[in-house]
C-alpha atoms as a PDB file:
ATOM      1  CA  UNK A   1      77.281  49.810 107.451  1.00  0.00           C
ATOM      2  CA  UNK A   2      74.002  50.595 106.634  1.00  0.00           C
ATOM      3  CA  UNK A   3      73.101  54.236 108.311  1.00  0.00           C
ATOM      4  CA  UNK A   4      68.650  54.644 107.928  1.00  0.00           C
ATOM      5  CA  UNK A   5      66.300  56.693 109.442  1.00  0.00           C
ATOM      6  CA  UNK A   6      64.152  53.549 110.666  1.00  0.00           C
ATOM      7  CA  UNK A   7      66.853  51.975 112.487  1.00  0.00           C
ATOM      8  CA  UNK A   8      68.025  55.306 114.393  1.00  0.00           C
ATOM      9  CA  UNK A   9      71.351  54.988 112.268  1.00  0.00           C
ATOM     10  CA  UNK A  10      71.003  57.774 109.491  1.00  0.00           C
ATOM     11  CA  UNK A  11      73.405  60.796 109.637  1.00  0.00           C
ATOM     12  CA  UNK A  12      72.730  63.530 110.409  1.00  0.00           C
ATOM     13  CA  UNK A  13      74.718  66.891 109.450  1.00  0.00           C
ATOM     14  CA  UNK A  14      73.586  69.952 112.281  1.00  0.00           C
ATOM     15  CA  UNK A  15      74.542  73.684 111.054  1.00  0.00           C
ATOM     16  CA  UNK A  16      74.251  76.005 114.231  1.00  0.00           C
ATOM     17  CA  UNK A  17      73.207  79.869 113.223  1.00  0.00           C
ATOM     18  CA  UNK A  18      71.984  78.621 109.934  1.00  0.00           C
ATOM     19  CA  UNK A  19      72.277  81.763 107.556  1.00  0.00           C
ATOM     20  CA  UNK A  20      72.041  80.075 104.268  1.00  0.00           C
ATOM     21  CA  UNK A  21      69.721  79.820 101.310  1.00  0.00           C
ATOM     22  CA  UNK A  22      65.742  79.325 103.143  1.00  0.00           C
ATOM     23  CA  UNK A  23      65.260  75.294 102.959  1.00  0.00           C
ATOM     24  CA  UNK A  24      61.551  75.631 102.257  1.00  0.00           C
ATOM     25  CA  UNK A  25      61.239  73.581  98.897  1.00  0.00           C
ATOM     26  CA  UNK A  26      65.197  72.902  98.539  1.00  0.00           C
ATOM     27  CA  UNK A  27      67.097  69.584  97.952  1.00  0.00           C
ATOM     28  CA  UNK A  28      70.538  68.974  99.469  1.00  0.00           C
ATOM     29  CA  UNK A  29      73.253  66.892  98.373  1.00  0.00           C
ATOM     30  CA  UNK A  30      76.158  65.756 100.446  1.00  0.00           C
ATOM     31  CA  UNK A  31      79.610  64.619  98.580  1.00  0.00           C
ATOM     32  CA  UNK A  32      82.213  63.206 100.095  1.00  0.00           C
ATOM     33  CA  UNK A  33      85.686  62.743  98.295  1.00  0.00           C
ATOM     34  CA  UNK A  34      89.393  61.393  99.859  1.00  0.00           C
ATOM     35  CA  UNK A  35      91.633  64.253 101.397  1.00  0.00           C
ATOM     36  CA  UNK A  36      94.194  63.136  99.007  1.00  0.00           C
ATOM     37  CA  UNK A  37      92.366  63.416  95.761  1.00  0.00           C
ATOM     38  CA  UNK A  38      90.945  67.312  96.759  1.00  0.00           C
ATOM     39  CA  UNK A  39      94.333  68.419  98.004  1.00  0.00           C
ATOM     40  CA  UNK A  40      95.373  67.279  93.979  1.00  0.00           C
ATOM     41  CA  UNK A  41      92.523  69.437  92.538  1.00  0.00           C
ATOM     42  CA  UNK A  42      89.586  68.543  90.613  1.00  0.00           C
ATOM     43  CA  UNK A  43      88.230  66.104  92.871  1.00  0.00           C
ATOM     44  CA  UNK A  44      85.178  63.503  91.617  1.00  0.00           C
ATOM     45  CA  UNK A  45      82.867  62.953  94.714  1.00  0.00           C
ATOM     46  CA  UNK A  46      84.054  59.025  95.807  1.00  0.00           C
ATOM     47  CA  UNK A  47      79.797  59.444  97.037  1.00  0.00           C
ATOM     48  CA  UNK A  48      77.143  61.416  96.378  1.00  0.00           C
ATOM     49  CA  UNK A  49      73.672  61.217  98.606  1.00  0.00           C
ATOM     50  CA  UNK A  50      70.790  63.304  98.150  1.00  0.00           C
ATOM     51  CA  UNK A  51      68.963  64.372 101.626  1.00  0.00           C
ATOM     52  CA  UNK A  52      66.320  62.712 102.632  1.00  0.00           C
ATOM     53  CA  UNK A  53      65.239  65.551 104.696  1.00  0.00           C
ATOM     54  CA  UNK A  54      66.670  69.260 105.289  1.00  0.00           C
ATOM     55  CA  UNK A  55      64.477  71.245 107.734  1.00  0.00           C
ATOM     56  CA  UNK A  56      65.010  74.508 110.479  1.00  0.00           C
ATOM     57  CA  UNK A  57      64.965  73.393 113.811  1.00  0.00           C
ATOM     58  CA  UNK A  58      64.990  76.858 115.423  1.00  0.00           C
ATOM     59  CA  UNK A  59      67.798  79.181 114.370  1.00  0.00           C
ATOM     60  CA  UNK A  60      69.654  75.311 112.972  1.00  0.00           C
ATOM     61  CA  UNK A  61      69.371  73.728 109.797  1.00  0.00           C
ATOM     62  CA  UNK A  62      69.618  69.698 109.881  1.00  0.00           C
ATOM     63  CA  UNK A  63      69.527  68.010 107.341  1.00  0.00           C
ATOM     64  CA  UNK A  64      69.812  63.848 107.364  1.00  0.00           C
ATOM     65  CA  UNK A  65      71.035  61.337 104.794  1.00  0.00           C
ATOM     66  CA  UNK A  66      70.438  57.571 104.311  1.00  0.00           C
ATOM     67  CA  UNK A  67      73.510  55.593 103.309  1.00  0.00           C
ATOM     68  CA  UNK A  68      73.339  51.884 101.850  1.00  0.00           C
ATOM     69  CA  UNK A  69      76.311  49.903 103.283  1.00  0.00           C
ATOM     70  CA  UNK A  70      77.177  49.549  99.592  1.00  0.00           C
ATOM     71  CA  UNK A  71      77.709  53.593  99.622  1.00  0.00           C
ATOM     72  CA  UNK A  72      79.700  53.325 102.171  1.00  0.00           C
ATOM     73  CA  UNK A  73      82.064  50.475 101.331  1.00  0.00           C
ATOM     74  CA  UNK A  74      82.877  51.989  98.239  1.00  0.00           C
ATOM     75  CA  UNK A  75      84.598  54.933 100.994  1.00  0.00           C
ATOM     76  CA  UNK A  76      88.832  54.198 101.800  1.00  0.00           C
ATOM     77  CA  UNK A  77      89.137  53.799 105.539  1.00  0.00           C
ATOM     78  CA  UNK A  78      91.834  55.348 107.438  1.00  0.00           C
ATOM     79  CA  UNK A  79      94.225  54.549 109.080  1.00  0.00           C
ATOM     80  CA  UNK A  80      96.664  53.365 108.181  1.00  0.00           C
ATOM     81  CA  UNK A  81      97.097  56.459 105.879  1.00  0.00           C
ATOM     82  CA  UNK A  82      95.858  59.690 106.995  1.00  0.00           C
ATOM     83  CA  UNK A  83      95.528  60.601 103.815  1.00  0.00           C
ATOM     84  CA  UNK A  84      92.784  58.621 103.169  1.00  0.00           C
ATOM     85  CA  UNK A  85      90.585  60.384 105.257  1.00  0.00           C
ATOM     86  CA  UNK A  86      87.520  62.412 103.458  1.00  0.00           C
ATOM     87  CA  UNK A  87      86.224  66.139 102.960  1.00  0.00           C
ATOM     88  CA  UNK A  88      82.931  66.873 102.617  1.00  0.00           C
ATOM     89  CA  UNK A  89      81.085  69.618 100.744  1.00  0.00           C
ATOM     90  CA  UNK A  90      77.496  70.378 101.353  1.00  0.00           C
ATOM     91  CA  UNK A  91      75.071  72.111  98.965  1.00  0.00           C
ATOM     92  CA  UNK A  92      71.939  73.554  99.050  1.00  0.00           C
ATOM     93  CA  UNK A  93      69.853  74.163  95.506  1.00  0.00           C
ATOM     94  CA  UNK A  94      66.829  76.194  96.866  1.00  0.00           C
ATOM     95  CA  UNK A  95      63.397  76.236  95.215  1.00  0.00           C
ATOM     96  CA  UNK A  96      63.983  79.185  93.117  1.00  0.00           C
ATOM     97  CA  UNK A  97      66.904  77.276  91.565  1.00  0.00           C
ATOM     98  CA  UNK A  98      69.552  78.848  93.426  1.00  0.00           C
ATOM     99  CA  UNK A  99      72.487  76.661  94.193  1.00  0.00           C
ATOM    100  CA  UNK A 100      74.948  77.420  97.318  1.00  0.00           C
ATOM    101  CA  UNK A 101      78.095  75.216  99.169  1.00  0.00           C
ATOM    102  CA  UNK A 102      76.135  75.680 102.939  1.00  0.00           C
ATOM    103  CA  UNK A 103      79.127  73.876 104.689  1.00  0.00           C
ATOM    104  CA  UNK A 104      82.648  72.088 104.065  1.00  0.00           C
ATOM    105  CA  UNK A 105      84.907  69.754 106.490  1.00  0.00           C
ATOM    106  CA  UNK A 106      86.083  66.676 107.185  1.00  0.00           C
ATOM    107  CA  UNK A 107      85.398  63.172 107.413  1.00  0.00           C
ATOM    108  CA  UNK A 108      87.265  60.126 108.516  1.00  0.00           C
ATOM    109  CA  UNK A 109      85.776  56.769 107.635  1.00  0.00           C
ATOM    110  CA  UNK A 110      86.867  54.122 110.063  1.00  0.00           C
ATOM    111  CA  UNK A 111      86.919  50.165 109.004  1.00  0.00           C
ATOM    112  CA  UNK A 112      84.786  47.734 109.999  1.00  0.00           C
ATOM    113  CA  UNK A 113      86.458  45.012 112.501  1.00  0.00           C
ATOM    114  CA  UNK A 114      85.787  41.431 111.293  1.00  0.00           C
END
């Protein structure tokens, strides 16, 4: 599916307590690659999206990302293997060049029906 900031769809990824690198001027990029392939080591991101927006709402960042429906084909649903589901990685690269991993977790990417 498509996921865009014009339709109400795009995703958005909420850090509460955000005590990161200051977001003023910095560009985020989200990857996403199968639980399967990080557990192995040496993971290539299966996608990699560039924020379209990462801003301080109060004392939480948010930052958003657009996703074509191409992107997000190219991601292995689960089930029917659990290890297909995804982790994500987060990072920040501030104005001043500064690069930091603001947040990690999980993913699972569920199949379209029909």
């Amino acid at each position: 599916d498509d996921y865009a900031a014009a339709a109400g769809t795009a995703l958005t990824l909420t850090i509460a307590g955000y005590a990161g690198p200051n977001l003023e001027g910095a560009t985020a990029t989200l990857r996403i690659c199968s639980e399967a392939e990080y557990q192995l080591g040496g993971a290539e991101a299966d996608l990699e999206v560039a924020a379209t927006s990462a801003a301080m709402d109060g004392d939480d960042a948010v930052f958003t990302f657009e996703l074509t429906a191409a992107q997000t084909a190219a991601l292995a649903t689960a089930p029917p293997d659990a290890l297909l589901n995804h982790v994500y990685q987060l990072e920040v690269a501030t104005a001043a060049g500064k690069v930091a991993t603001v947040s990690t977790g999980s993913v699972t990417v569920v199949g379209r029906i029909g």
